[in-house]
C-alpha atoms as a PDB file:
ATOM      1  CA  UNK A   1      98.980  82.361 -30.364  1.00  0.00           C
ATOM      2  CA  UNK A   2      99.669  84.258 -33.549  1.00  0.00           C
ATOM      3  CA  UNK A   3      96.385  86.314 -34.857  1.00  0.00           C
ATOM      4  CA  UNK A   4      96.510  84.161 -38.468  1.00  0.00           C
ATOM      5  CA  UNK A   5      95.494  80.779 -36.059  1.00  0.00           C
ATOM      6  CA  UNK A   6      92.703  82.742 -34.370  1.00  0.00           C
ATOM      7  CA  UNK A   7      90.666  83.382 -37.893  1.00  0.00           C
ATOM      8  CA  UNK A   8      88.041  81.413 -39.013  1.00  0.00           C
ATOM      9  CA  UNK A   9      87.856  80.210 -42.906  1.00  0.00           C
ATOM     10  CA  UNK A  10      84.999  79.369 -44.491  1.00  0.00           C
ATOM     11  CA  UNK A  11      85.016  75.528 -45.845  1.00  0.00           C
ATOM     12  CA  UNK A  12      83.823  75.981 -49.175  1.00  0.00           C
ATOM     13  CA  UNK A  13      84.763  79.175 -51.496  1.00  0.00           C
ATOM     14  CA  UNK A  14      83.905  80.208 -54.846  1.00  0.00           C
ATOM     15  CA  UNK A  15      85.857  82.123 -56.853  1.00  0.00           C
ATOM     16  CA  UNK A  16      86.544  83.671 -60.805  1.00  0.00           C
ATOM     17  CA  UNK A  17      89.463  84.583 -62.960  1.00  0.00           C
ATOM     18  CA  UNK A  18      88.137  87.952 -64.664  1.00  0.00           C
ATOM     19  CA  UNK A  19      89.926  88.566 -68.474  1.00  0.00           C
ATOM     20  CA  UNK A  20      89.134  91.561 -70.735  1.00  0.00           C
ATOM     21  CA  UNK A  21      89.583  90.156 -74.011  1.00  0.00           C
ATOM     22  CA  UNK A  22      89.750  93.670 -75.170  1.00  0.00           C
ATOM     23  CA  UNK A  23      92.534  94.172 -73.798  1.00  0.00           C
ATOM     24  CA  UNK A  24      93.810  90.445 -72.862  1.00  0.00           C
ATOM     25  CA  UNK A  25      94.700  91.249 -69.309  1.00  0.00           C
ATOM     26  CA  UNK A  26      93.127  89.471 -65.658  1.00  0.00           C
ATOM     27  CA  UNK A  27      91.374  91.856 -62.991  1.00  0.00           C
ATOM     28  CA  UNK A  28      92.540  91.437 -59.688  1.00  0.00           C
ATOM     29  CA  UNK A  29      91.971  93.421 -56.570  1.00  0.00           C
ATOM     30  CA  UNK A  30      94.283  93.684 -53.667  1.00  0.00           C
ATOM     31  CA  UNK A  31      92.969  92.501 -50.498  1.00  0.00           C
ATOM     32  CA  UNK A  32      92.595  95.029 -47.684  1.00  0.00           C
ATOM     33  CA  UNK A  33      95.127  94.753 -45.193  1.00  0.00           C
ATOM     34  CA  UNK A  34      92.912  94.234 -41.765  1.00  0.00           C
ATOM     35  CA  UNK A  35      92.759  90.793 -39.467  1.00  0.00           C
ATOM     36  CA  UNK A  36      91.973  88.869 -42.870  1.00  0.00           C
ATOM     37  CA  UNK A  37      93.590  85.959 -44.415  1.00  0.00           C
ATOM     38  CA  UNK A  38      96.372  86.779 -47.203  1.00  0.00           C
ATOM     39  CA  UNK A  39      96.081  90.406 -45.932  1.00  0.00           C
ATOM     40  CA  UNK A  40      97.608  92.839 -48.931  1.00  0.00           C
ATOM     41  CA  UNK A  41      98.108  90.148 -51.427  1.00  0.00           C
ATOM     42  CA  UNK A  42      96.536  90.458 -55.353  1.00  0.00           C
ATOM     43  CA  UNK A  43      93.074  88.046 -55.417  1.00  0.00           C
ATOM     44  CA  UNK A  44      90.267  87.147 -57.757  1.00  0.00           C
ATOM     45  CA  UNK A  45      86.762  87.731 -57.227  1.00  0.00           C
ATOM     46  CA  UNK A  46      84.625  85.749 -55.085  1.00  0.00           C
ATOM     47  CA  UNK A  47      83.752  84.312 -51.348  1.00  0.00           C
ATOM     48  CA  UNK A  48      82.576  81.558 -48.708  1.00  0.00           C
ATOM     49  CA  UNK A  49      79.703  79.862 -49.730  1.00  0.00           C
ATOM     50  CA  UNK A  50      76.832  79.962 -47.363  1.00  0.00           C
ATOM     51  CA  UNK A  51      74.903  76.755 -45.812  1.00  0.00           C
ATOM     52  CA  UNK A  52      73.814  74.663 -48.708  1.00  0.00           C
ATOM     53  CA  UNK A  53      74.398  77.345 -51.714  1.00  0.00           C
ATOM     54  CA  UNK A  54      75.669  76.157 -54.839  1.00  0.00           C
ATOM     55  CA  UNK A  55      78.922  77.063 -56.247  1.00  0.00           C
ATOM     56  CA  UNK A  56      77.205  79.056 -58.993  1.00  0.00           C
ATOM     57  CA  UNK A  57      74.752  80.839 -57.154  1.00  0.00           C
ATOM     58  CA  UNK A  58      77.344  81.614 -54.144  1.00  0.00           C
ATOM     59  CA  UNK A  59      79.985  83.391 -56.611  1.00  0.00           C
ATOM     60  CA  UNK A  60      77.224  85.063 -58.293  1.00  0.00           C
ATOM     61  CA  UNK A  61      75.923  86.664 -55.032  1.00  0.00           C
ATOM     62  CA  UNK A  62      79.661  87.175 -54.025  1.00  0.00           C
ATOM     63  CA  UNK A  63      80.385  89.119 -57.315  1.00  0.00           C
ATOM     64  CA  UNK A  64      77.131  91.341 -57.069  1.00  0.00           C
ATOM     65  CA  UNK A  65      78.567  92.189 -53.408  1.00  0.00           C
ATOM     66  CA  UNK A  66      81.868  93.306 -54.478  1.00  0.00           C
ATOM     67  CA  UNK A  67      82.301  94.833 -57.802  1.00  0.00           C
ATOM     68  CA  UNK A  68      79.748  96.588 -60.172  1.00  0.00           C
ATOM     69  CA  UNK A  69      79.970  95.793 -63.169  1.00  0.00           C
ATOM     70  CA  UNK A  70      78.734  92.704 -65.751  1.00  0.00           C
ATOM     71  CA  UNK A  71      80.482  89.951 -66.021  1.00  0.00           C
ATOM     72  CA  UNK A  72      79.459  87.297 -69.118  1.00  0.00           C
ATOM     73  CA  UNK A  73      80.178  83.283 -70.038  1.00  0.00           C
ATOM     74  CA  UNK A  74      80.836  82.051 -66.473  1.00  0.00           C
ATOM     75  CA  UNK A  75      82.296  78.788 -66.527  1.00  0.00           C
ATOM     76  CA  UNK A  76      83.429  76.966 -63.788  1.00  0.00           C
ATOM     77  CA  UNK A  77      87.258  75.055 -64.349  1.00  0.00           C
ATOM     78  CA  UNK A  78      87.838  73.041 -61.500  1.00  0.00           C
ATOM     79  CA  UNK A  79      88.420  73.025 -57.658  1.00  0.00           C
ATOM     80  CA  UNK A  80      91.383  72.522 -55.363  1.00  0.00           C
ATOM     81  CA  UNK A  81      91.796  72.068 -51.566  1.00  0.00           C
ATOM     82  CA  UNK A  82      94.300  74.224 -50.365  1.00  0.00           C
ATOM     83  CA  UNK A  83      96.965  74.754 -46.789  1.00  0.00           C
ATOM     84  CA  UNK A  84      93.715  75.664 -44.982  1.00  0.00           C
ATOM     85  CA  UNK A  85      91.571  72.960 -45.883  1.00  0.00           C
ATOM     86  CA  UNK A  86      89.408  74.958 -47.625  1.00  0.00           C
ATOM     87  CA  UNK A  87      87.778  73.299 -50.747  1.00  0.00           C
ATOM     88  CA  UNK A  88      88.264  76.247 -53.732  1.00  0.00           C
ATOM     89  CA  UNK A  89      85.817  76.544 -56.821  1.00  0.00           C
ATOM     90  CA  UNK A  90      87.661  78.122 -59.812  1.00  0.00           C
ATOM     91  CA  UNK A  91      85.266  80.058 -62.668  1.00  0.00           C
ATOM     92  CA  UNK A  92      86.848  81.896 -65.689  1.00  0.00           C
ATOM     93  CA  UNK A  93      84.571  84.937 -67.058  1.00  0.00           C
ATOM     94  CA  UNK A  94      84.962  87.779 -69.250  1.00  0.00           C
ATOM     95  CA  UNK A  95      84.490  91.703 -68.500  1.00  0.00           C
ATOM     96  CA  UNK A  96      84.583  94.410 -71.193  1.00  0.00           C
ATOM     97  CA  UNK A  97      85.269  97.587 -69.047  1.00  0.00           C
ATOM     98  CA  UNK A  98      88.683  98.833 -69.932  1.00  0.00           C
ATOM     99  CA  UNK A  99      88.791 101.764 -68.067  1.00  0.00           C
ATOM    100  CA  UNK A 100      89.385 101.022 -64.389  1.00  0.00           C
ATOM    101  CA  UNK A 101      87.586 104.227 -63.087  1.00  0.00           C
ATOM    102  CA  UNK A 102      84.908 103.031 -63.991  1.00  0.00           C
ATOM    103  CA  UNK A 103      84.981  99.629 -62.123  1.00  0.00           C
ATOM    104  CA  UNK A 104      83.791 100.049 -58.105  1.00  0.00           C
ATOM    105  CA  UNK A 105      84.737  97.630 -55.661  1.00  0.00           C
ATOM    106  CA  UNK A 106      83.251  97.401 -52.390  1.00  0.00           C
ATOM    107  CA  UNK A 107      85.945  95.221 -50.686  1.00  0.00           C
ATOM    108  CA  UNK A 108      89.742  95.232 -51.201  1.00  0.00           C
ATOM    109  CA  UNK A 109      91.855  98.413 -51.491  1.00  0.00           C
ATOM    110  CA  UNK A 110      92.092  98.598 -55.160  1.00  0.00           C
ATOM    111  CA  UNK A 111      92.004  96.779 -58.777  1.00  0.00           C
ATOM    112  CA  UNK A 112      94.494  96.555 -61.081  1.00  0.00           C
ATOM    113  CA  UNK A 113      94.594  94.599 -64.737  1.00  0.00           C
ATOM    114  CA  UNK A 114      97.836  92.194 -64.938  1.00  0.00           C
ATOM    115  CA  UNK A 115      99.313  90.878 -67.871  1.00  0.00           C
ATOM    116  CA  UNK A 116      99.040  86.795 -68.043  1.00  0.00           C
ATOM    117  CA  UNK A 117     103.061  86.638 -67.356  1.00  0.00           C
ATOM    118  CA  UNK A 118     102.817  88.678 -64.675  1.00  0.00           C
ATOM    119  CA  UNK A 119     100.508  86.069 -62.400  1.00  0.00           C
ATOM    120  CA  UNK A 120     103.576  85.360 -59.993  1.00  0.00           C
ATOM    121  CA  UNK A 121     105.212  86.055 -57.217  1.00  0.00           C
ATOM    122  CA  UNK A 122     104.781  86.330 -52.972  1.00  0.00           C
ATOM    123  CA  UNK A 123     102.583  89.650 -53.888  1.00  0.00           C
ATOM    124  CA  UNK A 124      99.480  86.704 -55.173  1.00  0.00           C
ATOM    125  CA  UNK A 125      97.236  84.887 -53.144  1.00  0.00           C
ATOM    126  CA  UNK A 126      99.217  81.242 -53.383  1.00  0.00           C
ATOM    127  CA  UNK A 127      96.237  79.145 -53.829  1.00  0.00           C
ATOM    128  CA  UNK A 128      95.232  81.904 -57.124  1.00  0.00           C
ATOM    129  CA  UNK A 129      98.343  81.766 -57.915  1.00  0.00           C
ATOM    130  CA  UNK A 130      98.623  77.913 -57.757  1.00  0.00           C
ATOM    131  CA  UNK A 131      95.594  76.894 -59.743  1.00  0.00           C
ATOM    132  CA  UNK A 132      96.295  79.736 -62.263  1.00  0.00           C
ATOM    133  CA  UNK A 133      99.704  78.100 -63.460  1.00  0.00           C
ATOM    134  CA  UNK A 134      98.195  74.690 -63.979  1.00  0.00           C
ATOM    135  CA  UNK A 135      95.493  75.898 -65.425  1.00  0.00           C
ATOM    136  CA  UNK A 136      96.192  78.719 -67.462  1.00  0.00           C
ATOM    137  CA  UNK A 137      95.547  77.729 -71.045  1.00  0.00           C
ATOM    138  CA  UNK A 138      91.745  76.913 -69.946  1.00  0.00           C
ATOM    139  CA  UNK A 139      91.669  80.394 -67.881  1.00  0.00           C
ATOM    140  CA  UNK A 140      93.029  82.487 -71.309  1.00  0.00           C
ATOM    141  CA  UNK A 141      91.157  80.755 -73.867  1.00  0.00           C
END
């Protein structure tokens, strides 16, 4: 049985599309390469939901668990389900920190800031990817 069958996904996922207006580039961070799903590929912020936890309240625990630094006008833009049956919830919000030393994340390999044009290709999570392209005049504005 291949090892991507044996791993478990959560059924319910929140997640957010970081811009710097400053700037006017996304934050992604590339996922670590262990027995995860989408192993190496660029992501946004966010997680699995636990129990009964609201959207809101899961990504907000989810983003105080993986990256330090404040994050303003959360809004949430819609949900998907994607290949793994997994029910997505998309959020847009804004980060001021230009300088990426100063960002630390506590899962993932690394960050990076990408230009909107540049939110393609095999090296992007497909359902980010996915939702970002029909969506990205709502995640920009």
């Amino acid at each position: 049985m291949l090892l991507e069958n044996k791993i478990r996904y959560g059924k319910r996922v929140s997640l957010i599309y970081l811009i710097n207006p400053n700037i006017k580039r996304l934050l992604f961070y590339l996922r670590d390469n262990k027995n995860i799903p989408e192993k190496n590929k660029w992501s946004i912020f966010g997680g699995v939901l636990k129990n009964k936890e609201s959207k809101k309240d899961g990504l907000k625990r989810e983003l105080k668990e993986e990256i330090n630094i404040p994050i303003y006008n959360i809004t949430y833009l819609g949900s998907m389900i994607n290949n793994k049956n997994q029910e997505l919830y998309f959020f847009k919000g804004k980060v001021y920190e230009d300088n990426l030393d100063n960002i630390r994340i506590r899962e993932g390999q690394m960050i990076s800031y990408f230009l909107p044009h540049e939110i393609k290709g095999k090296k992007f999570e497909p359902s980010v990817e996915n939702f970002y392209k029909k969506n990205k005049n709502e995640i920009l504005k």
